[in-house]
C-alpha atoms as a PDB file:
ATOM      1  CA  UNK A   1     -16.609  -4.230  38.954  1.00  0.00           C
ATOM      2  CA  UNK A   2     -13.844  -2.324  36.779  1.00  0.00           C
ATOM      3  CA  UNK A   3     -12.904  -5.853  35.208  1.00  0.00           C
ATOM      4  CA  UNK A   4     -16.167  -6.762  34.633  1.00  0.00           C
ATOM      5  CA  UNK A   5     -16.795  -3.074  32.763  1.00  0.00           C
ATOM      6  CA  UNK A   6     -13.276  -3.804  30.958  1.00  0.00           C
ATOM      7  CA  UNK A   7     -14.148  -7.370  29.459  1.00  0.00           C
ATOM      8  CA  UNK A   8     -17.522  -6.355  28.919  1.00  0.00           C
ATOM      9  CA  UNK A   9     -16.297  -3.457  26.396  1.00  0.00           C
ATOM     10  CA  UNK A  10     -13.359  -6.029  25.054  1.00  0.00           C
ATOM     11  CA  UNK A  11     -16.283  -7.793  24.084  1.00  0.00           C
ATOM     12  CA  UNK A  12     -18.081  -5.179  22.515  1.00  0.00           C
ATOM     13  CA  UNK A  13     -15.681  -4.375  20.272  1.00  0.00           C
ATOM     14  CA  UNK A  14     -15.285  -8.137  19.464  1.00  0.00           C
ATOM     15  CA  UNK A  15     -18.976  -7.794  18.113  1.00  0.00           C
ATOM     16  CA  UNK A  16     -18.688  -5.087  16.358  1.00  0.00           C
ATOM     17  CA  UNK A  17     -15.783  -6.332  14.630  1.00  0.00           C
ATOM     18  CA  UNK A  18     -17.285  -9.205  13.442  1.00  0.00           C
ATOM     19  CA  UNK A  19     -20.250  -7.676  12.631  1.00  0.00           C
ATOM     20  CA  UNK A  20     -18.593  -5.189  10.195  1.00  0.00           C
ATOM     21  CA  UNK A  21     -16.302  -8.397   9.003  1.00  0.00           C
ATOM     22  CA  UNK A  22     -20.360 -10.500   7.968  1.00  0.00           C
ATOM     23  CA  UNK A  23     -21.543  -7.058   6.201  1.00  0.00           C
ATOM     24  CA  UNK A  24     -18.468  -6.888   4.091  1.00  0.00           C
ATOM     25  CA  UNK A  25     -18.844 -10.460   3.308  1.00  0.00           C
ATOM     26  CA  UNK A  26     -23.027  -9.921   2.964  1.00  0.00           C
ATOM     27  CA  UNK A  27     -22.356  -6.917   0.445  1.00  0.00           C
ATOM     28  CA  UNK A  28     -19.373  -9.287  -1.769  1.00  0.00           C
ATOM     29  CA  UNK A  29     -21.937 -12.102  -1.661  1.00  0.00           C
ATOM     30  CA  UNK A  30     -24.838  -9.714  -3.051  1.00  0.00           C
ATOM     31  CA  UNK A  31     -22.476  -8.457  -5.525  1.00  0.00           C
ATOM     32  CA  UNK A  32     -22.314 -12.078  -7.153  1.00  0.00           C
ATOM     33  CA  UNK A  33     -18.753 -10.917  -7.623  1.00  0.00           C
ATOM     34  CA  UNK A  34     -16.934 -13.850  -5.843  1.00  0.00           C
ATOM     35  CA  UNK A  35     -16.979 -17.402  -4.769  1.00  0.00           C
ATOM     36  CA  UNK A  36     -17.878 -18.529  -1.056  1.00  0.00           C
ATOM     37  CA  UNK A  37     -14.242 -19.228  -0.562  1.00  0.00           C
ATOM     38  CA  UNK A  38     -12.947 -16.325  -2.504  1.00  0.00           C
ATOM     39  CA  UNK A  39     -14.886 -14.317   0.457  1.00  0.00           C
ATOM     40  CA  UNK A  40     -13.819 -16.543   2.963  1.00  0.00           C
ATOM     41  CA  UNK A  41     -10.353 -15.632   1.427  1.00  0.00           C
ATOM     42  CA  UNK A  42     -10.615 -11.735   1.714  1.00  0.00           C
ATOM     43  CA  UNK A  43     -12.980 -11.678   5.659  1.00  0.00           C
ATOM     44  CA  UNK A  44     -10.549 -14.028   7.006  1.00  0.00           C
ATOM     45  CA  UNK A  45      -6.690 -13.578   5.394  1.00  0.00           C
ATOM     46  CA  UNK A  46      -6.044 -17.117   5.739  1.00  0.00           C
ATOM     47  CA  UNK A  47      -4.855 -19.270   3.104  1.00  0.00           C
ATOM     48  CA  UNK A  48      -7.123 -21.670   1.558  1.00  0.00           C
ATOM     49  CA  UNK A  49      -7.185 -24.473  -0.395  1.00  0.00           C
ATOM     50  CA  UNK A  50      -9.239 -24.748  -3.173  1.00  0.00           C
ATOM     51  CA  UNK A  51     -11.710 -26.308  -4.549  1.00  0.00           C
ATOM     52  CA  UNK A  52     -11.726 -28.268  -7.746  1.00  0.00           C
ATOM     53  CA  UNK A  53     -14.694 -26.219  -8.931  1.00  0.00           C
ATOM     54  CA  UNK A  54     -12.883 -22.220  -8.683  1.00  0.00           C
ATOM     55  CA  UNK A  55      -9.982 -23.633 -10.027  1.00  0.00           C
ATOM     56  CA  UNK A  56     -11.922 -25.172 -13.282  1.00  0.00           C
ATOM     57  CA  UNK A  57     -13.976 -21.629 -12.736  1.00  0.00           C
ATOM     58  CA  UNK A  58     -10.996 -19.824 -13.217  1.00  0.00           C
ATOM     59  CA  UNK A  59      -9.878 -21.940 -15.637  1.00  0.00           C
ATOM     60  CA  UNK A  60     -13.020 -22.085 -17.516  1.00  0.00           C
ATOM     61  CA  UNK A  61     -13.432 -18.192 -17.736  1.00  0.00           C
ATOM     62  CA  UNK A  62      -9.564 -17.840 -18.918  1.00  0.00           C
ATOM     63  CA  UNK A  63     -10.532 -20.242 -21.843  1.00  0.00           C
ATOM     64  CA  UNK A  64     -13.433 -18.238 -22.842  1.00  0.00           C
ATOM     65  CA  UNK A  65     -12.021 -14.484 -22.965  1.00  0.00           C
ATOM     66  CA  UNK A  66      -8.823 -13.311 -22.590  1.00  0.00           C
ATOM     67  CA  UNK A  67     -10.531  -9.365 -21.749  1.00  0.00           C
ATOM     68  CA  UNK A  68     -11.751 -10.828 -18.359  1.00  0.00           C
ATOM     69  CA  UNK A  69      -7.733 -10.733 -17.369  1.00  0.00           C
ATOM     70  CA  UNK A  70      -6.709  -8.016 -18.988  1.00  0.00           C
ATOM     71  CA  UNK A  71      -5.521  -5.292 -16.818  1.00  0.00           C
ATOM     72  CA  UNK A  72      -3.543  -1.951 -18.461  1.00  0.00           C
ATOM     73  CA  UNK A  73      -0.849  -0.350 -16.620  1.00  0.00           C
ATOM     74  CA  UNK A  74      -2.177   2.492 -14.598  1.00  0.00           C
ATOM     75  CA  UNK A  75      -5.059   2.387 -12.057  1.00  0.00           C
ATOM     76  CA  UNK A  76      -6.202  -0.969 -11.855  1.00  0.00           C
ATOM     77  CA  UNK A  77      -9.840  -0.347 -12.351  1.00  0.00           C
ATOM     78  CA  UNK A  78     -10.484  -4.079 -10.734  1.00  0.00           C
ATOM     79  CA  UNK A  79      -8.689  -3.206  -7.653  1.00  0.00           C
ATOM     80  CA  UNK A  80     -10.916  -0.076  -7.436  1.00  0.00           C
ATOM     81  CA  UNK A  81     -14.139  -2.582  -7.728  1.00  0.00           C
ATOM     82  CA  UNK A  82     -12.789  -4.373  -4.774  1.00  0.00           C
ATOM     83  CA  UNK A  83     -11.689  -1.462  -2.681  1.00  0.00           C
ATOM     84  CA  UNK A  84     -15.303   0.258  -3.221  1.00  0.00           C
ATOM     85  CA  UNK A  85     -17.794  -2.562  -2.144  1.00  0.00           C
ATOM     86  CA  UNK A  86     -14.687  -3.195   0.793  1.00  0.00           C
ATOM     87  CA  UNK A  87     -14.830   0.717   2.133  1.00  0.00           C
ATOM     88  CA  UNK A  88     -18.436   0.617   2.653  1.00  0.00           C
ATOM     89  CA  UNK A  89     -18.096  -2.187   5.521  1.00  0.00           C
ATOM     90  CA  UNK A  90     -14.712  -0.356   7.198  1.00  0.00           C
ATOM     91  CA  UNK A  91     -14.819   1.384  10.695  1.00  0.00           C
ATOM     92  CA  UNK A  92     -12.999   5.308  10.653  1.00  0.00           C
ATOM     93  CA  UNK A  93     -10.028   3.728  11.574  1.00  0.00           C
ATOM     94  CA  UNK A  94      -9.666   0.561   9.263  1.00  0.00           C
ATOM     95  CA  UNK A  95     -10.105   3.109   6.039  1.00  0.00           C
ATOM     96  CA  UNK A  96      -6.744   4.941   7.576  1.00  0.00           C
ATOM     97  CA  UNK A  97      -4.518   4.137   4.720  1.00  0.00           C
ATOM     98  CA  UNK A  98      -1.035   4.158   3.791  1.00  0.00           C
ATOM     99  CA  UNK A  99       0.648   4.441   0.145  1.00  0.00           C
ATOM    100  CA  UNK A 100       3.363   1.939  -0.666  1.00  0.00           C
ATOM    101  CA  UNK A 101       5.055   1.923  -3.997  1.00  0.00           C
ATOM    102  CA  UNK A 102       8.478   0.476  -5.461  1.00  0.00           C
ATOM    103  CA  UNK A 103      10.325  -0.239  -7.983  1.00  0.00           C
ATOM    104  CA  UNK A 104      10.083  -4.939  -9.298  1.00  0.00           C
ATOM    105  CA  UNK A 105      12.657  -6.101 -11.662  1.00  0.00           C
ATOM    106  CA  UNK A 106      11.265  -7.960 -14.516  1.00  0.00           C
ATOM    107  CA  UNK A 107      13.224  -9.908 -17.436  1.00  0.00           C
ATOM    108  CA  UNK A 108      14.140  -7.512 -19.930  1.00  0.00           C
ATOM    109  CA  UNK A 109      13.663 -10.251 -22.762  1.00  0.00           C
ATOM    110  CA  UNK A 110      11.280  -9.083 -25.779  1.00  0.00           C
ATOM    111  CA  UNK A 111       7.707 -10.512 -25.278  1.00  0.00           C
ATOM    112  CA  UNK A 112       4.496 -11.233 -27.335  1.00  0.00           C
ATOM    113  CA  UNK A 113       1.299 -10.199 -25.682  1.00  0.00           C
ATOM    114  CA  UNK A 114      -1.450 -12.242 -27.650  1.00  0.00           C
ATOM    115  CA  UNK A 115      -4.180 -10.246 -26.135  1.00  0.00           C
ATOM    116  CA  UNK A 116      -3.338  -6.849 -27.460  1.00  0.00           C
ATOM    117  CA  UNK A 117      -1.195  -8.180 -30.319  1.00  0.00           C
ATOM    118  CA  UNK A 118       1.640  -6.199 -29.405  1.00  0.00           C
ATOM    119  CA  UNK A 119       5.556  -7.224 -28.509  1.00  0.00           C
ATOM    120  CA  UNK A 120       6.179  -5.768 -25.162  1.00  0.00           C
ATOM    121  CA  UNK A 121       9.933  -5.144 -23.349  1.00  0.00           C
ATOM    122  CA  UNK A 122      10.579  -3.916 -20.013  1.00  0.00           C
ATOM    123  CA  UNK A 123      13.089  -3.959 -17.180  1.00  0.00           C
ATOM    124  CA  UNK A 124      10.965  -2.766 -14.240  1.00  0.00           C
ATOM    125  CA  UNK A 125       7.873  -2.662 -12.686  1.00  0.00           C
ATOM    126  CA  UNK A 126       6.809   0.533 -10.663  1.00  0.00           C
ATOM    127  CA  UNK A 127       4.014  -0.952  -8.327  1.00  0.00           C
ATOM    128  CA  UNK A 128       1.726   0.940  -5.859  1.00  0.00           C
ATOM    129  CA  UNK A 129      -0.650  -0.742  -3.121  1.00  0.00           C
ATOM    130  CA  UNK A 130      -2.944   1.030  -0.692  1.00  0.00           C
ATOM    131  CA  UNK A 131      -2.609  -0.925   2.720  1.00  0.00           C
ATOM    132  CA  UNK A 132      -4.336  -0.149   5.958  1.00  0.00           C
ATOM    133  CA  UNK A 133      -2.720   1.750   8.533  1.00  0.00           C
ATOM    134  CA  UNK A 134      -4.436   0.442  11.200  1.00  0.00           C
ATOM    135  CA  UNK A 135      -5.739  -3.092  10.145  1.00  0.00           C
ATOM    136  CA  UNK A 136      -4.246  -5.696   7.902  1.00  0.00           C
ATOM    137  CA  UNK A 137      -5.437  -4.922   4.690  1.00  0.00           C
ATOM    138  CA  UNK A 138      -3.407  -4.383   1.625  1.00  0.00           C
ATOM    139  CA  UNK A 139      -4.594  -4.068  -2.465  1.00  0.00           C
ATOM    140  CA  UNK A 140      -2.274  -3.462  -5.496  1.00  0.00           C
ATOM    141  CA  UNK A 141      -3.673  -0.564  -7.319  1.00  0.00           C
ATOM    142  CA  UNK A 142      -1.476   0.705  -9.315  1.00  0.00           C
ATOM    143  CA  UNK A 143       1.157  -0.363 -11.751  1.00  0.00           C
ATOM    144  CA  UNK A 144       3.798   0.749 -14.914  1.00  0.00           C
ATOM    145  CA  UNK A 145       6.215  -0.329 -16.900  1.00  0.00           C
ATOM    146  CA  UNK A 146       9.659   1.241 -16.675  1.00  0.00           C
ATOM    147  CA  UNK A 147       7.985   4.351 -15.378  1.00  0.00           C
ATOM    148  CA  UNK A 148       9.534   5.841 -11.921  1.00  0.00           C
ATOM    149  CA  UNK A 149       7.449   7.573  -9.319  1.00  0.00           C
ATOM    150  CA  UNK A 150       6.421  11.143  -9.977  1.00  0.00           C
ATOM    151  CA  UNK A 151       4.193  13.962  -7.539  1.00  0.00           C
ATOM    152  CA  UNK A 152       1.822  13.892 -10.522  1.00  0.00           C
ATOM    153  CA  UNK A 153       1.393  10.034 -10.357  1.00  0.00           C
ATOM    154  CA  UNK A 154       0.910   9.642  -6.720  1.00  0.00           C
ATOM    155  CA  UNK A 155      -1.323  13.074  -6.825  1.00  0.00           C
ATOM    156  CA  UNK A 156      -3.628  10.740  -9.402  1.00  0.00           C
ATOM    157  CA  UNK A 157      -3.265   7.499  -7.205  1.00  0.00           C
ATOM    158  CA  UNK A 158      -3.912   9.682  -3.926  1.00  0.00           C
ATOM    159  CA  UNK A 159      -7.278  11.221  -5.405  1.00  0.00           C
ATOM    160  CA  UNK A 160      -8.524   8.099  -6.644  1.00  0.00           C
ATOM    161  CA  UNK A 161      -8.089   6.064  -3.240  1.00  0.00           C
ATOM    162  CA  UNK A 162      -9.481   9.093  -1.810  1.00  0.00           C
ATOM    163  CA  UNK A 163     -12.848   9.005  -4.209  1.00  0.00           C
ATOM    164  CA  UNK A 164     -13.574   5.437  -3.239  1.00  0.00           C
ATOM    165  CA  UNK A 165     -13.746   6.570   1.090  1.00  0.00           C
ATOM    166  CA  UNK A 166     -10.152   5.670   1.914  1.00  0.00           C
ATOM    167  CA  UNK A 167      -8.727   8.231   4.099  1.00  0.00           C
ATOM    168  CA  UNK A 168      -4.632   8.488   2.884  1.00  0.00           C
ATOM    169  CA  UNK A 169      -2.619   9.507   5.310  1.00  0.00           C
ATOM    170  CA  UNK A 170       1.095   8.347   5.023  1.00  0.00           C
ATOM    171  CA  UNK A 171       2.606   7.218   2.112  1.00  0.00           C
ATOM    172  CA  UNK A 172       6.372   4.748   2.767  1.00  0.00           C
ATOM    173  CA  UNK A 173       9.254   4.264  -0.265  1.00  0.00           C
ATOM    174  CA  UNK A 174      12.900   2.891  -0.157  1.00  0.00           C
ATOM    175  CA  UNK A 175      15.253   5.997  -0.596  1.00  0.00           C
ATOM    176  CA  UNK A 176      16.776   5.078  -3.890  1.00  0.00           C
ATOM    177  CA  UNK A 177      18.156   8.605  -6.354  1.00  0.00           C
ATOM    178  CA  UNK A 178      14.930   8.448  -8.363  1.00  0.00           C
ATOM    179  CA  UNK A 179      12.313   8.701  -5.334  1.00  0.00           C
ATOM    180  CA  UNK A 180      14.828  11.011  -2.947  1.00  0.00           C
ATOM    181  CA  UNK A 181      14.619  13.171  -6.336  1.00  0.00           C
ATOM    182  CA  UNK A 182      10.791  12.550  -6.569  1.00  0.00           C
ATOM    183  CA  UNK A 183      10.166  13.330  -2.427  1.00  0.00           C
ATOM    184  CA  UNK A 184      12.117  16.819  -3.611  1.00  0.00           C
ATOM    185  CA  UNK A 185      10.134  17.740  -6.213  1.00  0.00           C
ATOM    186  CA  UNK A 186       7.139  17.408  -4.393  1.00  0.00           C
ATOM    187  CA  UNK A 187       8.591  19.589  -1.672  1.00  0.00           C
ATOM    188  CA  UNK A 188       9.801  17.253   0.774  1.00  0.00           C
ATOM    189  CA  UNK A 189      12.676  18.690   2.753  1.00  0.00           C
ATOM    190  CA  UNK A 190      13.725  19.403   6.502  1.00  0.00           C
ATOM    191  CA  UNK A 191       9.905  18.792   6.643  1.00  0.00           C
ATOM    192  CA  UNK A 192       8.465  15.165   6.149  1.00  0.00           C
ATOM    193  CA  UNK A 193       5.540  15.889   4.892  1.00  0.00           C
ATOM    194  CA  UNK A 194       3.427  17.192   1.797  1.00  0.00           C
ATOM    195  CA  UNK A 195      -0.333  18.717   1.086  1.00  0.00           C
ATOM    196  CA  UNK A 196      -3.090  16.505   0.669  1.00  0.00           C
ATOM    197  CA  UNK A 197      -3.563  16.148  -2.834  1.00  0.00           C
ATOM    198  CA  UNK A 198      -7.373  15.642  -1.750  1.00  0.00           C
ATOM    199  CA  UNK A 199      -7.700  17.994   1.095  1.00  0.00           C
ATOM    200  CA  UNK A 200      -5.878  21.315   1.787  1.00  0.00           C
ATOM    201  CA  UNK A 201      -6.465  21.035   5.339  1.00  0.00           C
ATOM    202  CA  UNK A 202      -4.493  17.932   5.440  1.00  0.00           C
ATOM    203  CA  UNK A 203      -1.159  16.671   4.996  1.00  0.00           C
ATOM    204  CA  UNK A 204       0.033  13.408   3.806  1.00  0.00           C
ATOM    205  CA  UNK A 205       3.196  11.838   6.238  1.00  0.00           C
ATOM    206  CA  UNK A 206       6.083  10.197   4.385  1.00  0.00           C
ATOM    207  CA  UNK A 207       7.624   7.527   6.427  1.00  0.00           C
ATOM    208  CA  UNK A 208      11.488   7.581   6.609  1.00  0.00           C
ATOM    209  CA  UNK A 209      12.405   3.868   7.986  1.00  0.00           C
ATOM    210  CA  UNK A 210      14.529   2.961   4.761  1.00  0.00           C
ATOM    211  CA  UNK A 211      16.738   6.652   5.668  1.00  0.00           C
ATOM    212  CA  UNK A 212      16.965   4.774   9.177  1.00  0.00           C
ATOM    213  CA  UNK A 213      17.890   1.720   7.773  1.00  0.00           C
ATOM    214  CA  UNK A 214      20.785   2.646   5.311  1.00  0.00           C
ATOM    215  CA  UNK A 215      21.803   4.977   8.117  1.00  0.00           C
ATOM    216  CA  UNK A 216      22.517   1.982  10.660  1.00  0.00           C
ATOM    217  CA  UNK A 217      23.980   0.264   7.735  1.00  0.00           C
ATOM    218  CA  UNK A 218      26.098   2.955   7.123  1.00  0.00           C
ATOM    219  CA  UNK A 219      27.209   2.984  11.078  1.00  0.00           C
ATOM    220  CA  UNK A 220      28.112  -0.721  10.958  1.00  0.00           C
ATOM    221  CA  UNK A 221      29.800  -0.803   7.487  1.00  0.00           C
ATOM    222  CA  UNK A 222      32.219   1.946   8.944  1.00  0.00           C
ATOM    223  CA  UNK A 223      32.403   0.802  12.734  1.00  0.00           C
ATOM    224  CA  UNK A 224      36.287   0.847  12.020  1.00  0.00           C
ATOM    225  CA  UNK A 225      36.334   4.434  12.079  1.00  0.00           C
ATOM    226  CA  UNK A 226      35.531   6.228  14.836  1.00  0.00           C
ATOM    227  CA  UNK A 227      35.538   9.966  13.470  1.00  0.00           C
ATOM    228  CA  UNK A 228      33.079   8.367  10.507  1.00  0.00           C
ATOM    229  CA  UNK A 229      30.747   6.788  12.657  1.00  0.00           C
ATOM    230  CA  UNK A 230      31.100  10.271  15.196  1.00  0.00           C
ATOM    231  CA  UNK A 231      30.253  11.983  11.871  1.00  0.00           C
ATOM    232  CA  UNK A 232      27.181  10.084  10.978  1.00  0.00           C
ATOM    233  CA  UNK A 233      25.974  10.088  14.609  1.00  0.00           C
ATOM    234  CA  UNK A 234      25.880  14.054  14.539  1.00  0.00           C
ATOM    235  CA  UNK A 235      24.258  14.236  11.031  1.00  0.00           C
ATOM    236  CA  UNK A 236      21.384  12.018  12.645  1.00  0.00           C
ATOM    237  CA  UNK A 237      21.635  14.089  15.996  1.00  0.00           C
ATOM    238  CA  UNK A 238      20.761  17.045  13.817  1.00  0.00           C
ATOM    239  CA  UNK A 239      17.917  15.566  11.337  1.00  0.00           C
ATOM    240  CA  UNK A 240      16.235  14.887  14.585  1.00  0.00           C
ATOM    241  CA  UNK A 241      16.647  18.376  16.248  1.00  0.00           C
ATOM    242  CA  UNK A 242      15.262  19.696  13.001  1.00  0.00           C
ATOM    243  CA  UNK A 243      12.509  17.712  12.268  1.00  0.00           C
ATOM    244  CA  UNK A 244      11.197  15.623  15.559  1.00  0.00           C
ATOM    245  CA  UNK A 245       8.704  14.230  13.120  1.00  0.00           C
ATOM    246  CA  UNK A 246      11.447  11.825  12.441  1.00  0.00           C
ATOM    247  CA  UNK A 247      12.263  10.853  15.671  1.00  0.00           C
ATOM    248  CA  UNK A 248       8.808  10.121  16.524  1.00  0.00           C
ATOM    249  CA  UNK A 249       7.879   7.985  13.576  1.00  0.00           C
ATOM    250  CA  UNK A 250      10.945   6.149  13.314  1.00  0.00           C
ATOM    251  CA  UNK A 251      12.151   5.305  17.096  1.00  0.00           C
ATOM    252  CA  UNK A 252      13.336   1.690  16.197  1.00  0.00           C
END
């Protein structure tokens, strides 16, 4: 009787799954927004192959206006399109979201940019995307050129996500000097957190698996030495009596 009651609610959820997966696609079809396989695309994840008539589509609407790809650095205003017909189809937990942003390298090379008639140069590309915590979604919605991270950019970024129903609760970055300097400035220290930007009764987690990474890198690049690697192993010992935080998010 207790496996019966088991598969039976398995199944359940199995329903409503799907169920929220055909009203997302329902609402995108409605919308007139996208193609039947450009929806297949975005309920399923899978790749597809397609069809001679999006590609001449694409093709066709490239040819007639260079606006209807033209997307300015800062928040990409089609992403937000996307992400707000999306939300309304989530459960709670798939609009859990985590903040990702780094740091692209782009040829520096001088560059002519017919659209906005303008000669354009830059050596990096700071990119953010919102990505579900706890399903497999993921949308670019941010980007600038040679611009690095700052509190007041991922305040704006946090707000916005925030204004279309996503519910931000972590945000993840490599450890380089210009985001350990950002996480300081926006008061990140023994703890490894920082206010909601949205909400003052929440906080927003910042996940540390790049500090665990260059730490084990460290360990191996100096497994020579034994008082070095003794040295890093009690710095580590110590992060994690002070913050537990750490320990708990990062225990691979």
């Amino acid at each position: 009787m207790l496996q019966w009651r088991r598969e039976k609610a398995r199944l359940l959820r199995e329903l409503r799954a799907l169920r929220r997966k055909a009203a997302a696609a329902d609402s995108l079809e409605e919308a007139g927004v996208f193609s039947k396989e450009q929806l297949k695309r975005l309920t399923t994840s899978r790749r597809l192959h397609w069809k001679t008539n999006d590609v001449a589509t694409a093709l066709g609407l490239r040819c007639v206006s260079h606006k209807a790809y033209r997307v300015n650095p800062g928040f990409i205003e089609a992403s937000a399109a996307v992400l707000d017909v999306a939300v309304r189809a989530m459960a709670p937990l798939e609009k859990l979201t985590v903040v990702c942003f780094d740091e692209v390298a782009l040829d520096a090379r001088f560059c002519y940019d017919q659209t906005a008639d303008q000669v354009l140069q830059a050596g990096k590309l700071q990119l953010v995307m919102a990505r579900g915590l706890c399903s497999g979604w993921k949308q670019p919605c941010f980007f600038a050129y040679d611009q690095p991270m700052t509190p007041e950019i991922l305040t704006r970024v946090i707000q916005r996500l925030e204004e279309l129903g996503l519910v931000v609760v972590a945000c993840v970055s490599d450890m380089g000097a210009e985001n350990e300097h950002m996480w300081r400035k926006a008061g990140v220290g023994t703890n490894s957190w920082i206010p909601h930007p949205a909400d003052s009764n929440r906080l927003v987690f910042i996940h540390t698996n790049a500090f665990i990474k260059s730490s084990c890198l460290l360990l191996m690049t100096f497994e020579s030495s034994n008082s070095c690697c003794l040295f890093f192993i009690i710095i580590i010992f110590n992060l994690f009596k002070i913050n537990t935080y750490l320990q708990r998010a990062c225990h691979n």
